[in-house]
N, C-alpha and C. Protein backbone atom coordinates (compact mmCIF):
# COMPACT_ATOMS: atom_id res chain seq x y z
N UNK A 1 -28.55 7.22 34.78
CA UNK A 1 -29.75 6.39 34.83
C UNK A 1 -29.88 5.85 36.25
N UNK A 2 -31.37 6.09 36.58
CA UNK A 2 -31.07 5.79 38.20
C UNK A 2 -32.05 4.62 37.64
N UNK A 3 -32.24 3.56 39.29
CA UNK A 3 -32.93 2.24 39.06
C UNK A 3 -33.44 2.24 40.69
N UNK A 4 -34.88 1.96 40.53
CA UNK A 4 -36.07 2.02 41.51
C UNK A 4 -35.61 0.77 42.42
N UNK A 5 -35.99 0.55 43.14
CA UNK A 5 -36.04 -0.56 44.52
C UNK A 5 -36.22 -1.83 43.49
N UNK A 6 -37.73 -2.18 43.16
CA UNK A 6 -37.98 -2.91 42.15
C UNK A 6 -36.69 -3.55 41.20
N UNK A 7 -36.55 -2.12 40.20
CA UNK A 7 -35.81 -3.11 39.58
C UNK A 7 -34.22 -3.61 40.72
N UNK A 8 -33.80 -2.64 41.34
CA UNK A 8 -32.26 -3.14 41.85
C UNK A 8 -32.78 -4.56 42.23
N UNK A 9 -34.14 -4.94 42.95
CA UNK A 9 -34.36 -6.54 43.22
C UNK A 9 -34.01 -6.88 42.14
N UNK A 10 -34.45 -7.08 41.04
CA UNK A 10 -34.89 -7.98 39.82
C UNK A 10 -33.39 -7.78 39.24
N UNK A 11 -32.62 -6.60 39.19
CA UNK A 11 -31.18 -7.02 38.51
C UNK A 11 -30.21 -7.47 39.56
N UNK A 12 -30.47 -7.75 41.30
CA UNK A 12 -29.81 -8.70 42.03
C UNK A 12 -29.94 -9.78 41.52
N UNK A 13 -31.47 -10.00 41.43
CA UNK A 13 -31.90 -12.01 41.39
C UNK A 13 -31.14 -11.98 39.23
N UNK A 14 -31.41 -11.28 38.59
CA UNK A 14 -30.77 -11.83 36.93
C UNK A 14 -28.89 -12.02 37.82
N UNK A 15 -28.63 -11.48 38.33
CA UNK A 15 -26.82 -11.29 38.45
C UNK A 15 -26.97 -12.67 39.28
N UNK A 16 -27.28 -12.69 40.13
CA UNK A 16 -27.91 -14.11 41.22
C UNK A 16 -27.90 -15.77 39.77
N UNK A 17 -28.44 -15.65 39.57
CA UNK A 17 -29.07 -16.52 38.25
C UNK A 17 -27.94 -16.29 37.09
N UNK A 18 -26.96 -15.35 36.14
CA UNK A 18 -26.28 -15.54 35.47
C UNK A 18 -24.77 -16.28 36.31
N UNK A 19 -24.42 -15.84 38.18
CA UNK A 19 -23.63 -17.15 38.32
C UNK A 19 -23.66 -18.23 39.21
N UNK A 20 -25.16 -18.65 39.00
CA UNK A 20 -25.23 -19.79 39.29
C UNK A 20 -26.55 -20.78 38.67
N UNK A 21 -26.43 -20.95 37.38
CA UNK A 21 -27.47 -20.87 36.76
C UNK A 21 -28.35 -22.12 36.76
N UNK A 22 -29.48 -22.94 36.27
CA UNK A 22 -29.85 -23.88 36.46
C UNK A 22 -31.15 -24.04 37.51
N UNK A 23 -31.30 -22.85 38.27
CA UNK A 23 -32.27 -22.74 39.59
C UNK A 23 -33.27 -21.75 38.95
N UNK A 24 -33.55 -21.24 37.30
CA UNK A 24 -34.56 -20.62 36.78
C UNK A 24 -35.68 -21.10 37.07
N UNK A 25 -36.87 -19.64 37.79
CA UNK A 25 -37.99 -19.99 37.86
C UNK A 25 -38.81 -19.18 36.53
N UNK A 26 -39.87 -19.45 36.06
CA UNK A 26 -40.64 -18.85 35.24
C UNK A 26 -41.05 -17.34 35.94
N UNK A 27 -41.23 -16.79 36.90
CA UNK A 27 -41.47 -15.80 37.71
C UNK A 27 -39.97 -14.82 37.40
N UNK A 28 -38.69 -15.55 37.44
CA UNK A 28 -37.66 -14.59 37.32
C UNK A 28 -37.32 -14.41 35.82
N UNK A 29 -37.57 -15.61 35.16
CA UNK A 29 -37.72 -15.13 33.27
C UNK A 29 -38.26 -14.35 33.52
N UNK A 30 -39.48 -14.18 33.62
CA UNK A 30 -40.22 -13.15 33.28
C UNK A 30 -40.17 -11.70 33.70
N UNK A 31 -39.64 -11.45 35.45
CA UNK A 31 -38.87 -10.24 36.08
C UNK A 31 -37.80 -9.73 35.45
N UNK A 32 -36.73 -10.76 34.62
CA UNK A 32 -35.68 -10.27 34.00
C UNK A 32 -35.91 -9.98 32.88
N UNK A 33 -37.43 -10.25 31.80
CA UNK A 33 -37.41 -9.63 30.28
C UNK A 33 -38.11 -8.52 30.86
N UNK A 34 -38.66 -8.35 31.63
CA UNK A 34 -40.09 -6.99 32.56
C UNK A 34 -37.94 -5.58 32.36
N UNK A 35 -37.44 -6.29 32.93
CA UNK A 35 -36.31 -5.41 33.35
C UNK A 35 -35.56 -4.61 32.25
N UNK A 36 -35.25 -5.91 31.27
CA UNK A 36 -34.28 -5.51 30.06
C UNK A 36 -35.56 -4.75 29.33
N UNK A 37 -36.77 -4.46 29.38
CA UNK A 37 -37.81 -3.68 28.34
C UNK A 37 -37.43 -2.62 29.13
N UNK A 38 -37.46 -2.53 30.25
CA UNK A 38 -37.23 -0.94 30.93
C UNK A 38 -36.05 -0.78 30.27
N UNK A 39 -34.85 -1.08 30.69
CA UNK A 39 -33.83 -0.42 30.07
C UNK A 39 -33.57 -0.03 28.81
N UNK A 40 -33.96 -0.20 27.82
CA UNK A 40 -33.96 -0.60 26.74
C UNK A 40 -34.93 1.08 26.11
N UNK A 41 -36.14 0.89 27.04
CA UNK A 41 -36.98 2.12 26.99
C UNK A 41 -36.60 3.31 27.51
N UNK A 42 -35.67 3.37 28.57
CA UNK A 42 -34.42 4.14 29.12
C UNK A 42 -33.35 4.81 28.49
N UNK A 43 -32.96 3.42 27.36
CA UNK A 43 -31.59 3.98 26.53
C UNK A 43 -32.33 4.73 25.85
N UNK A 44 -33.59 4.35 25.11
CA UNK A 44 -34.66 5.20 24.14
C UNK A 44 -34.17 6.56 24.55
N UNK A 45 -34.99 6.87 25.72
CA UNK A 45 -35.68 7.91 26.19
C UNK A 45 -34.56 8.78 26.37
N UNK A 46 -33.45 8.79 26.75
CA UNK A 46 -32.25 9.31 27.46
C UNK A 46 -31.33 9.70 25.51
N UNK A 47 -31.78 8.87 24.40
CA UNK A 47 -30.85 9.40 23.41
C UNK A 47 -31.84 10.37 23.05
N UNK A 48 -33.24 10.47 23.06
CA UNK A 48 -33.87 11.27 22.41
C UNK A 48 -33.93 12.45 23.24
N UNK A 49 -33.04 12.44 24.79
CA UNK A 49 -33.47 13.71 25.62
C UNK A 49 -31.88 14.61 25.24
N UNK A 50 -31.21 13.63 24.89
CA UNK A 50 -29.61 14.28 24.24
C UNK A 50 -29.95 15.01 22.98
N UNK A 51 -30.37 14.51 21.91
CA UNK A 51 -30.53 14.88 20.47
C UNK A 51 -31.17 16.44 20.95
N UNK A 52 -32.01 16.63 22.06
CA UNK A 52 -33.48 17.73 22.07
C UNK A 52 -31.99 18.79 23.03
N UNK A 53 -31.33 18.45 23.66
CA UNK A 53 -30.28 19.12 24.42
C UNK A 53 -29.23 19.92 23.78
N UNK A 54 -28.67 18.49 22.59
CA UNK A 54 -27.76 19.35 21.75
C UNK A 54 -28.32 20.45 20.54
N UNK A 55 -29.65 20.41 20.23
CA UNK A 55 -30.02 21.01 19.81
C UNK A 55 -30.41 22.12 20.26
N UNK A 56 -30.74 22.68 21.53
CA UNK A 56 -31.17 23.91 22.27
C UNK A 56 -29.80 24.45 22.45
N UNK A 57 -28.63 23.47 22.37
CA UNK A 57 -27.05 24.46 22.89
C UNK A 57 -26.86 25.07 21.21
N UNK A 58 -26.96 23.98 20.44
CA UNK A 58 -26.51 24.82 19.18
C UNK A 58 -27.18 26.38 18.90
N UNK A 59 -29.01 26.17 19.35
CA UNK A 59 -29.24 27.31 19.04
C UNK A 59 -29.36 28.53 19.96
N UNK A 60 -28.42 27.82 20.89
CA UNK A 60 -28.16 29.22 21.96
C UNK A 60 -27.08 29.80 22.15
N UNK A 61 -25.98 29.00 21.34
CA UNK A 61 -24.18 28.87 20.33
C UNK A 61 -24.53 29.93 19.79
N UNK A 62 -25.46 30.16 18.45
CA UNK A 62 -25.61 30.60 17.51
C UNK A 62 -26.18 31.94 17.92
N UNK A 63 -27.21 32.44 18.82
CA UNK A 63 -27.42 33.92 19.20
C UNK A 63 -27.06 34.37 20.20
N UNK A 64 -25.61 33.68 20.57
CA UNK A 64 -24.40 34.39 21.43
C UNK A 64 -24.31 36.02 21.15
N UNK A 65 -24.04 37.15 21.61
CA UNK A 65 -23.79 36.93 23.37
C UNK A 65 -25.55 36.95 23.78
N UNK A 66 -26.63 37.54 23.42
CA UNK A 66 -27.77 37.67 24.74
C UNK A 66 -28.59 36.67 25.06
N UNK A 67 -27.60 35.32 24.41
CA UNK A 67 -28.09 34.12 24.83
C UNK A 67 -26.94 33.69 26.25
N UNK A 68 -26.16 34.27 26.59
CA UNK A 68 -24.89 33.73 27.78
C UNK A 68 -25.46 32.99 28.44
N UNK A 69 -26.45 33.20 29.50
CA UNK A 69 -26.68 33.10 30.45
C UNK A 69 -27.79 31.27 30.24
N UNK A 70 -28.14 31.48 29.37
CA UNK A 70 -28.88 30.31 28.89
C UNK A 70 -27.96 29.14 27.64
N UNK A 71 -26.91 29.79 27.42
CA UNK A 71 -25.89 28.92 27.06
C UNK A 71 -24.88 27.93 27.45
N UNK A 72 -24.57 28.81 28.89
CA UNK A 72 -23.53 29.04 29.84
C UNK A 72 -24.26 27.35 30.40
N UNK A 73 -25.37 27.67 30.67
CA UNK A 73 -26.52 26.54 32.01
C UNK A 73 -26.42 25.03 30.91
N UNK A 74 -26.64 25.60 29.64
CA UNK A 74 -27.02 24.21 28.58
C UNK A 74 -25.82 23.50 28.62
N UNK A 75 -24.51 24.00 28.45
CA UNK A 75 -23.18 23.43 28.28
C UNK A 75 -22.76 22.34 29.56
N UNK A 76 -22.90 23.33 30.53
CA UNK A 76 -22.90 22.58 31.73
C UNK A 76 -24.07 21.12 32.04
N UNK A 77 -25.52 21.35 31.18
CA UNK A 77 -25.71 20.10 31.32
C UNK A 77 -25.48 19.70 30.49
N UNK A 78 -24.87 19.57 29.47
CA UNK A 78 -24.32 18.81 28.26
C UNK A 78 -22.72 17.92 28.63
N UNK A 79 -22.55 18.52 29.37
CA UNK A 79 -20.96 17.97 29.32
C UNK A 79 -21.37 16.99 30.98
N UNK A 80 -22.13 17.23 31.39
CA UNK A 80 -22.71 16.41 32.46
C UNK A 80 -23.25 14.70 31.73
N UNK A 81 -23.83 15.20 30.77
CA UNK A 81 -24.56 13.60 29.76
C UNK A 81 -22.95 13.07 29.25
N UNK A 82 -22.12 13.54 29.45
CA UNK A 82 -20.66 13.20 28.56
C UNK A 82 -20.78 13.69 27.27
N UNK A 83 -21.24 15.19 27.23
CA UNK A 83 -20.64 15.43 26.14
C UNK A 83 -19.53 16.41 25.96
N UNK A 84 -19.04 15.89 24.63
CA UNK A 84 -17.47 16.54 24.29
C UNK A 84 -17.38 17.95 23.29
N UNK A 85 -16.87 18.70 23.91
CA UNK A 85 -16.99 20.59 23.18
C UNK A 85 -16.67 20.01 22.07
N UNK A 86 -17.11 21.10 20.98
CA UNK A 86 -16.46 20.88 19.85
C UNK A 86 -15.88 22.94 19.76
N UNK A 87 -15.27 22.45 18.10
CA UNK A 87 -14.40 23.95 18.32
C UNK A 87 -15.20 25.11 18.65
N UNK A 88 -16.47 24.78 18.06
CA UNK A 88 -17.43 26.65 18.13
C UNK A 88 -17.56 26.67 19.27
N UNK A 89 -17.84 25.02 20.55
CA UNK A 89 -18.04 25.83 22.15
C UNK A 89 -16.73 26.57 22.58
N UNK A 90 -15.50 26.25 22.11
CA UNK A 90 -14.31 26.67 22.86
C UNK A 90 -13.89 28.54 21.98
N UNK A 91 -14.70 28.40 20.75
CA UNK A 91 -14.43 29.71 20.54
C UNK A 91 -15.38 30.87 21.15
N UNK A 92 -16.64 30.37 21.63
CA UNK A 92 -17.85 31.53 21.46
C UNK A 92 -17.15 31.67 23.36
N UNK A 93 -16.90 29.85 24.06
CA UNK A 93 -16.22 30.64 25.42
C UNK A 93 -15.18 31.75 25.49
N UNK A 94 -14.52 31.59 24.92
CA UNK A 94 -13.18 32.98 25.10
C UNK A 94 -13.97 34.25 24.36
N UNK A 95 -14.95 34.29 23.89
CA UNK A 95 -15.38 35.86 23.57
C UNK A 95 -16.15 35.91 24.86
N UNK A 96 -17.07 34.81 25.54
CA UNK A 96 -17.47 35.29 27.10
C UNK A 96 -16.29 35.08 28.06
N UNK A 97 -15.54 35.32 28.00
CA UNK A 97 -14.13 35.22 28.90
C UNK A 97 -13.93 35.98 30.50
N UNK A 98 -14.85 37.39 30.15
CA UNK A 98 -15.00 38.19 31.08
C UNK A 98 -16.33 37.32 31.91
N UNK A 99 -16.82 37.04 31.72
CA UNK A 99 -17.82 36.08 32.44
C UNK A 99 -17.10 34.77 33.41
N UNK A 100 -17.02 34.92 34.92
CA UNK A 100 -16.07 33.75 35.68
C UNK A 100 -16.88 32.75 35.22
N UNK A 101 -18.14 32.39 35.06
CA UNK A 101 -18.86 30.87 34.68
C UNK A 101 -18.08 30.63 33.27
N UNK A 102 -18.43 31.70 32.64
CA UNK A 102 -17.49 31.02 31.03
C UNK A 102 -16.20 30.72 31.28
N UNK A 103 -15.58 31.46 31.99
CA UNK A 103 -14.14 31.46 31.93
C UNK A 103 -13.62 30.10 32.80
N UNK A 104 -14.93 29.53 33.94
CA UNK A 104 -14.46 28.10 34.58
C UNK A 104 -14.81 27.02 33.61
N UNK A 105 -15.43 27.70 32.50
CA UNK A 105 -16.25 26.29 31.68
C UNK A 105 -14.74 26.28 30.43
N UNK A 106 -14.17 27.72 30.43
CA UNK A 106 -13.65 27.56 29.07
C UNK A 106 -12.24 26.33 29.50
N UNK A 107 -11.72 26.30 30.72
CA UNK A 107 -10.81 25.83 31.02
C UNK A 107 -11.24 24.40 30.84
N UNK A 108 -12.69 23.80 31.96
CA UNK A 108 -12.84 22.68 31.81
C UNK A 108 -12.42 21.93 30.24
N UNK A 109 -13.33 22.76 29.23
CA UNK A 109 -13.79 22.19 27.77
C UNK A 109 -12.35 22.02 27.37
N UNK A 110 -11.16 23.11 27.53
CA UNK A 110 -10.36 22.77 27.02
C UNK A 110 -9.20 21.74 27.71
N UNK A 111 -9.34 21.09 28.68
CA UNK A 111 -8.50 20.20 29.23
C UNK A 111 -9.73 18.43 28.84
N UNK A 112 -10.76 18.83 28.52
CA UNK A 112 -11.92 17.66 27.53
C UNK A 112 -10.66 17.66 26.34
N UNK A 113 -10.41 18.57 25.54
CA UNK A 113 -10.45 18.51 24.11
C UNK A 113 -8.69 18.07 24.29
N UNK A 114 -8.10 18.42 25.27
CA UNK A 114 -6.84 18.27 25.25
C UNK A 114 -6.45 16.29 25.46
N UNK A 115 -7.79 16.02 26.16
CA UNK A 115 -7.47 14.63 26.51
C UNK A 115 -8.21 13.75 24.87
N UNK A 116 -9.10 14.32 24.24
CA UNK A 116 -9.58 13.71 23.16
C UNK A 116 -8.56 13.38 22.15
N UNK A 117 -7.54 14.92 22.33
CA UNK A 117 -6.20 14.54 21.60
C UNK A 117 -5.44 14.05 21.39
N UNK A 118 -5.12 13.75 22.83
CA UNK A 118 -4.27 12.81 23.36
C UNK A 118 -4.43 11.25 23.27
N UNK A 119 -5.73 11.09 22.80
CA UNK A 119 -6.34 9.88 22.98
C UNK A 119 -6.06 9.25 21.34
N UNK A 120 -6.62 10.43 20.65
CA UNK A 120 -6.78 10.28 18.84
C UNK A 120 -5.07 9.80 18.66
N UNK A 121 -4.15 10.51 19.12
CA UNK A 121 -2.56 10.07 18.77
C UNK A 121 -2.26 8.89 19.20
N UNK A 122 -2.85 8.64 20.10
CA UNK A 122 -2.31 7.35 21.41
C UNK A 122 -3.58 6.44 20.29
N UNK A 123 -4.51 6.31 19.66
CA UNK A 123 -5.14 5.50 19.05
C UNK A 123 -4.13 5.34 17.55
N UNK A 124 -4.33 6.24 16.89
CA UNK A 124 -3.46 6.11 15.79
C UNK A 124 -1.73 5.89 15.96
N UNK A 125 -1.77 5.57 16.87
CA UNK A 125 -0.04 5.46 17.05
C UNK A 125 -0.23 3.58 17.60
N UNK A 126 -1.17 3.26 17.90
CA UNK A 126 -1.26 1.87 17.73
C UNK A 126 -1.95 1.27 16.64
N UNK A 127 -2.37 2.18 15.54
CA UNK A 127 -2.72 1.43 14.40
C UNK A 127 -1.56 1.57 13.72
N UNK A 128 -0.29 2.40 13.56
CA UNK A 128 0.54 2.38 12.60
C UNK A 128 1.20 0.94 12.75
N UNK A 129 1.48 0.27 11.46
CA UNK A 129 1.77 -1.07 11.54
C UNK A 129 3.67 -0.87 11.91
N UNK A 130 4.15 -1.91 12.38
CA UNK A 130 5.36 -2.19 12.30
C UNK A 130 6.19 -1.91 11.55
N UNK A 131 7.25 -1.41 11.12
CA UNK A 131 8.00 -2.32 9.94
C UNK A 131 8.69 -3.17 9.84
N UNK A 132 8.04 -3.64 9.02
CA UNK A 132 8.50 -4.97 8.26
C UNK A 132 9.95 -4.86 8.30
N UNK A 133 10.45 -6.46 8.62
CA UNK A 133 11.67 -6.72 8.42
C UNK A 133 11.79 -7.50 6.74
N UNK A 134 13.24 -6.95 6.28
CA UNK A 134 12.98 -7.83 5.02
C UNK A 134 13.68 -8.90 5.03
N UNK A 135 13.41 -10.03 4.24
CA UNK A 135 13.56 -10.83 4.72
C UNK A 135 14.96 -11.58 4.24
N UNK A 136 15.76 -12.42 4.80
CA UNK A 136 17.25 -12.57 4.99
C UNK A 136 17.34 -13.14 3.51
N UNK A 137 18.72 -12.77 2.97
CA UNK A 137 19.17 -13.55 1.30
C UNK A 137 19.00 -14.99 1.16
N UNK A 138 18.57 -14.97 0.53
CA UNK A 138 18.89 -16.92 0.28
C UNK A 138 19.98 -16.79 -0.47
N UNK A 139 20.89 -18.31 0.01
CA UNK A 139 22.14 -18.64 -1.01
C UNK A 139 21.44 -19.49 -2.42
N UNK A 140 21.87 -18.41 -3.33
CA UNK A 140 21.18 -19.10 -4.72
C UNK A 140 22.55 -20.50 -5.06
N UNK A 141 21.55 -21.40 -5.82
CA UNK A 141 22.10 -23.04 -5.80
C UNK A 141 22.59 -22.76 -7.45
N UNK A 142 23.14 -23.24 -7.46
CA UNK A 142 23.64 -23.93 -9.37
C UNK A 142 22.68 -25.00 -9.52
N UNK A 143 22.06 -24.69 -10.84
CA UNK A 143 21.09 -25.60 -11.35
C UNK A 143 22.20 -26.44 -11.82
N UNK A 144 21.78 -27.82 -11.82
CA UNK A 144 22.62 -28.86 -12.47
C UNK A 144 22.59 -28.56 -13.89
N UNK A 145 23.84 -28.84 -14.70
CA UNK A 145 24.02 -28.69 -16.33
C UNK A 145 24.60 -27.00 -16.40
N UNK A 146 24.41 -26.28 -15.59
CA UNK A 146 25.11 -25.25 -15.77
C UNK A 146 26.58 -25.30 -15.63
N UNK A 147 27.28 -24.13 -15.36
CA UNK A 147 28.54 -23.90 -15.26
C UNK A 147 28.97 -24.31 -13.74
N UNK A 148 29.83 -24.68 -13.09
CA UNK A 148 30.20 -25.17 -12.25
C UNK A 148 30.59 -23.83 -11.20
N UNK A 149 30.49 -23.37 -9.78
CA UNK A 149 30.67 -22.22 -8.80
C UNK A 149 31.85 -22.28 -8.98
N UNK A 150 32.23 -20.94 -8.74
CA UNK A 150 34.08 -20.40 -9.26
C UNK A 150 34.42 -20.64 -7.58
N UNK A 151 35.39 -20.98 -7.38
CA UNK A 151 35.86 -20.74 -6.25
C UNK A 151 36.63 -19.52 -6.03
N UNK A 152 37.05 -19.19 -4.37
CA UNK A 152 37.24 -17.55 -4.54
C UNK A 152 38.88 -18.03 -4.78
N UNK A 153 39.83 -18.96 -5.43
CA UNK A 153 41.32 -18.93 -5.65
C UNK A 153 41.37 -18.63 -7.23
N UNK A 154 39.99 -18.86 -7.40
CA UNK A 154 39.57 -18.83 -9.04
C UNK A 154 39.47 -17.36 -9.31
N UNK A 155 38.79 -16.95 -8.34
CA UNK A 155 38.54 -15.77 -8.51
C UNK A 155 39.87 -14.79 -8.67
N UNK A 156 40.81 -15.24 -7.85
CA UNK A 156 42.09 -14.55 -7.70
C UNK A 156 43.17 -14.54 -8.76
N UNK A 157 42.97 -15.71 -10.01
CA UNK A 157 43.57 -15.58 -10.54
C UNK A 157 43.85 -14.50 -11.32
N UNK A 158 45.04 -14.04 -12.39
CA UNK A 158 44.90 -13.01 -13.18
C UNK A 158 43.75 -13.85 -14.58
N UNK A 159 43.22 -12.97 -15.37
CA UNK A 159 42.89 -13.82 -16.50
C UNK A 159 43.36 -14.33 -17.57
N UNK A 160 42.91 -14.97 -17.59
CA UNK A 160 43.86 -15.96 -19.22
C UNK A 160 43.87 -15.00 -20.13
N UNK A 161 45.43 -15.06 -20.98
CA UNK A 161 45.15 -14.02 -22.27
C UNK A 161 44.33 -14.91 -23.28
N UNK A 162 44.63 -13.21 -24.20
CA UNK A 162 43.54 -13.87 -25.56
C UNK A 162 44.05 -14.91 -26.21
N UNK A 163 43.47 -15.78 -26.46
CA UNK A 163 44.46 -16.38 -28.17
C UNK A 163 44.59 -15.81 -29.28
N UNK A 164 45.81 -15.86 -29.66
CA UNK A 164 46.44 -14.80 -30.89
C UNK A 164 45.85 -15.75 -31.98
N UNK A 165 45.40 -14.73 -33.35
CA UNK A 165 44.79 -15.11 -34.16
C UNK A 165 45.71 -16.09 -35.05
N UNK A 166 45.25 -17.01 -35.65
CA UNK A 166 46.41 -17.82 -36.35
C UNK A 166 46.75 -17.39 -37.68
N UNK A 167 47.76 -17.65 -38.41
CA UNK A 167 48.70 -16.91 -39.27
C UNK A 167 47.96 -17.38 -40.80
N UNK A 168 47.61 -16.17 -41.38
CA UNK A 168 46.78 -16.67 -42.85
C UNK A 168 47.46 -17.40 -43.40
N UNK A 169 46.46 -18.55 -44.07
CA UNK A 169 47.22 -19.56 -45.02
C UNK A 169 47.83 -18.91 -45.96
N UNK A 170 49.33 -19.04 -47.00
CA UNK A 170 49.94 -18.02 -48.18
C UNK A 170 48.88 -19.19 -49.30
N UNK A 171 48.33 -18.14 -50.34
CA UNK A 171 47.98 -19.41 -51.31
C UNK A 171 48.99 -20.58 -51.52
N UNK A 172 48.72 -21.54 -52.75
CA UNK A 172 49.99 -22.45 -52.93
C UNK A 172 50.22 -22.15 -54.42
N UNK A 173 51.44 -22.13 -54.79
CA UNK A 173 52.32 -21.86 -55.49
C UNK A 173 51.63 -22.41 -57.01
N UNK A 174 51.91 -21.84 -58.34
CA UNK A 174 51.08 -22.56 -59.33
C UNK A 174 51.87 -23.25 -59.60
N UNK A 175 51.49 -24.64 -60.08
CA UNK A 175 52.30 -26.14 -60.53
C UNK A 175 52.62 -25.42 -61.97
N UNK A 176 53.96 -26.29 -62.39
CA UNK A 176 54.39 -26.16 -63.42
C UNK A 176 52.82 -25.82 -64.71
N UNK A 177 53.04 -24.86 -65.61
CA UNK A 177 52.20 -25.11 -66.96
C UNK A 177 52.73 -26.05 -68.14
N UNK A 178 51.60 -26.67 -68.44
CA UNK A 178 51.68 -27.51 -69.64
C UNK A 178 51.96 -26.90 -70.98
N UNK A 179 53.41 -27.57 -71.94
CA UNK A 179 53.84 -26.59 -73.05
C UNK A 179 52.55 -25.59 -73.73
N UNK A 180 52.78 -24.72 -74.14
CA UNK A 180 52.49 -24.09 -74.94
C UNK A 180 52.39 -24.74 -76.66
N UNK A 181 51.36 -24.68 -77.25
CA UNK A 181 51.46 -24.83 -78.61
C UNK A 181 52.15 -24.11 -79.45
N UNK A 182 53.08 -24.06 -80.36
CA UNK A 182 53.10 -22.76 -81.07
C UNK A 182 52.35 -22.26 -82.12
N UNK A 183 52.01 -21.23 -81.84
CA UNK A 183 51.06 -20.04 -83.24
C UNK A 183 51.90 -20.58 -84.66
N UNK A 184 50.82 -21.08 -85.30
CA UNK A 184 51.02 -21.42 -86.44
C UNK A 184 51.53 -20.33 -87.15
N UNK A 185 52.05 -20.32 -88.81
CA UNK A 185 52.93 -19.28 -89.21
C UNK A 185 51.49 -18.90 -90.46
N UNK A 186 51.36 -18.01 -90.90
CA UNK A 186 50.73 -17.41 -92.20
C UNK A 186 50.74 -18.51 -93.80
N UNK A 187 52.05 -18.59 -93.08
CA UNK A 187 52.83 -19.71 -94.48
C UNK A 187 52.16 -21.12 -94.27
N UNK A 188 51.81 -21.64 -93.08
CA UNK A 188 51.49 -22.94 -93.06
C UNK A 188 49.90 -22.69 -92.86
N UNK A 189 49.17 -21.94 -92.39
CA UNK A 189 47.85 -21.78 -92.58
C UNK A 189 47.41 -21.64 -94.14
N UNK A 190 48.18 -21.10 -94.92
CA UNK A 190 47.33 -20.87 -96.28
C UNK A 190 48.82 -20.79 -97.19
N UNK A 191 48.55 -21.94 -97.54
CA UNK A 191 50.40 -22.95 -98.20
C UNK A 191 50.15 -21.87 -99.37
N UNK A 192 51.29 -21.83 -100.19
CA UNK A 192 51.28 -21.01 -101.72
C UNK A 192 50.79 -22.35 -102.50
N UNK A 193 50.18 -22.17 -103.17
CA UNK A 193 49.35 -22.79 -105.04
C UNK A 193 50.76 -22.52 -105.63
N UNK A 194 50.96 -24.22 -106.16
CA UNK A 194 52.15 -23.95 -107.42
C UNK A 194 51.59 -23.12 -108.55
N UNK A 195 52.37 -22.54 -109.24
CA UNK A 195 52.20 -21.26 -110.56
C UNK A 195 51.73 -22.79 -111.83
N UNK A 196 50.50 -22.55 -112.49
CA UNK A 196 50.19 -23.66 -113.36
C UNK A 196 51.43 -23.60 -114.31
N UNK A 197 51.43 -24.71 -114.58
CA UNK A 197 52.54 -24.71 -115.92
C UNK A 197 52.24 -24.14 -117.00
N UNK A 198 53.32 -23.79 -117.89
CA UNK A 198 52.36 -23.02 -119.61
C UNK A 198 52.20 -23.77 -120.39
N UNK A 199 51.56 -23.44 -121.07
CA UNK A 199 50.95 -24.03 -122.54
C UNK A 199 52.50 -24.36 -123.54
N UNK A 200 52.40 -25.69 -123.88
CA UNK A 200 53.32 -26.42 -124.98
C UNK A 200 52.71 -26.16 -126.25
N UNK A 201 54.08 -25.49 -126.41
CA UNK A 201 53.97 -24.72 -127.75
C UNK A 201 54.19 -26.17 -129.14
N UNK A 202 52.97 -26.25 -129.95
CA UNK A 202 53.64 -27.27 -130.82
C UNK A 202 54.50 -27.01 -131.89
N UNK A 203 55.36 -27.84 -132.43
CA UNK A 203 56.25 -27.35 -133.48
C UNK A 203 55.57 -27.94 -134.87
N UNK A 204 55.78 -27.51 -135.81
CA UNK A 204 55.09 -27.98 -137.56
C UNK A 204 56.40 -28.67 -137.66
C-alpha cells in the first residue's frame, strides 16, 4: 500500500497529535477521519483484488500444463501479496520442473512451507501445558476418640499371643435322691375277704 504526499502530511500531523495530545484543531479531526476512510477503502480494495488473484491462480492450477506460462506469472504475484503455497502449488511445480522459472519458484514455495512448519510446531509446542506436579502427602492427624498412633517400638514388638480358650464348666454332680417309696404288694392293694361263716345247724 503506497500513501500520496497528502496523506504522508496528514498521517505525520495524526502521529504529531497522538504524542502530544491536547493541541487538536477541528481542521486535523477532520484530516485524520478524511485519512482513516482512505485506508479503510484501501484494506477494502486490496482484499477484494486478492480474492480475484487467488482465484485466476486456482484456475490456471487446474489447466496445467498449457496454462505454465500464465501460472508461473500469477504465483509470483501471489506470493508477492504474502501469499502461502498450498500442497497443489508445490505439486503441479515439480511436474513443471524442467521449466528454470518453475524450478526457482518450486524451491522458493518450498522453503515458505518449510518455515510455516516450523512455525505450526514452535506454536503448538507452546500450547502444550506443563506437567503438573502432584501435590506433596499430607501427614494424616488422629481424630480425637479414636485409637491412639502406634509408635514405631510398638511396631517392633512381636505380637501378643492368643488367649487360650477357657476350660468347659464339668456339669455338677446330682445331690443325693430322696428315698424311694416302696411298690405296694398285690396282697395289700386288694386284702383277701374273710370266707363267710356257715350256716348253724339247729338241733330238735
Amino acid at each position: 500500500m503506497a500513501f500520496g504526499a497528502e496523506e504522508l502530511r496528514v498521517l505525520r500531523r495524526a502521529l504529531a497529535l497522538a504524542l502530544h495530545p491536547g493541541h487538536t484543531s477541528a481542521e486535523d479531526v477532520q484530516d485524520c477521519l478524511r485519512l482513516a476512510e482512505s485506508l479503510d477503502e484501501a484494506i477494502h480494495e486490496g482484499v477484494r483484488l486478492r480474492a480475484f488473484l487467488l482465484a485466476d491462480l486456482d484456475r490456471y492450477r487446474a489447466a496445467l500444463p498449457g496454462t505454465a506460462a500464465g501460472y508461473l506469472a500469477l504465483l509470483e504475484e501471489a506470493l508477492g501479496a504474502a501469499y502461502r503455497p498450498v500442497p497443489d502449488d508445490l505439486a503441479a511445480l515439480r511436474a513443471l520442473r524442467g521449466n528454470p522459472r518453475a524450478a526457482a519458484l518450486l524451491e522458493r514455495c518450498q522453503a515458505l512451507a518449510e518455515q510455516d512448519v516450523r512455525a505450526r510446531f514452535a506454536q503448538g509446542a507452546r500450547r502444550v501445558p506443563a506437567p503438573s506436579v502432584p501435590p506433596a502427602r499430607t501427614r494424616l492427624l488422629a481424630l480425637s476418640g479414636g485409637a491412639a498412633p502406634r509408635s514405631q517400638d510398638a511396631d517392633k514388638r512381636p505380637p501378643a499371643p492368643a488367649p487360650k480358650p477357657a476350660p468347659a464348666e464339668r456339669p455338677a454332680a446330682p445331690g443325693p435322691s430322696a428315698p424311694k417309696r416302696p411298690i405296694p404288694t398285690p396282697g395289700e392293694v386288694f386284702p383277701r375277704r374273710k370266707p363267710p361263716a356257715p350256716p348253724r345247724q339247729l338241733v330238735g
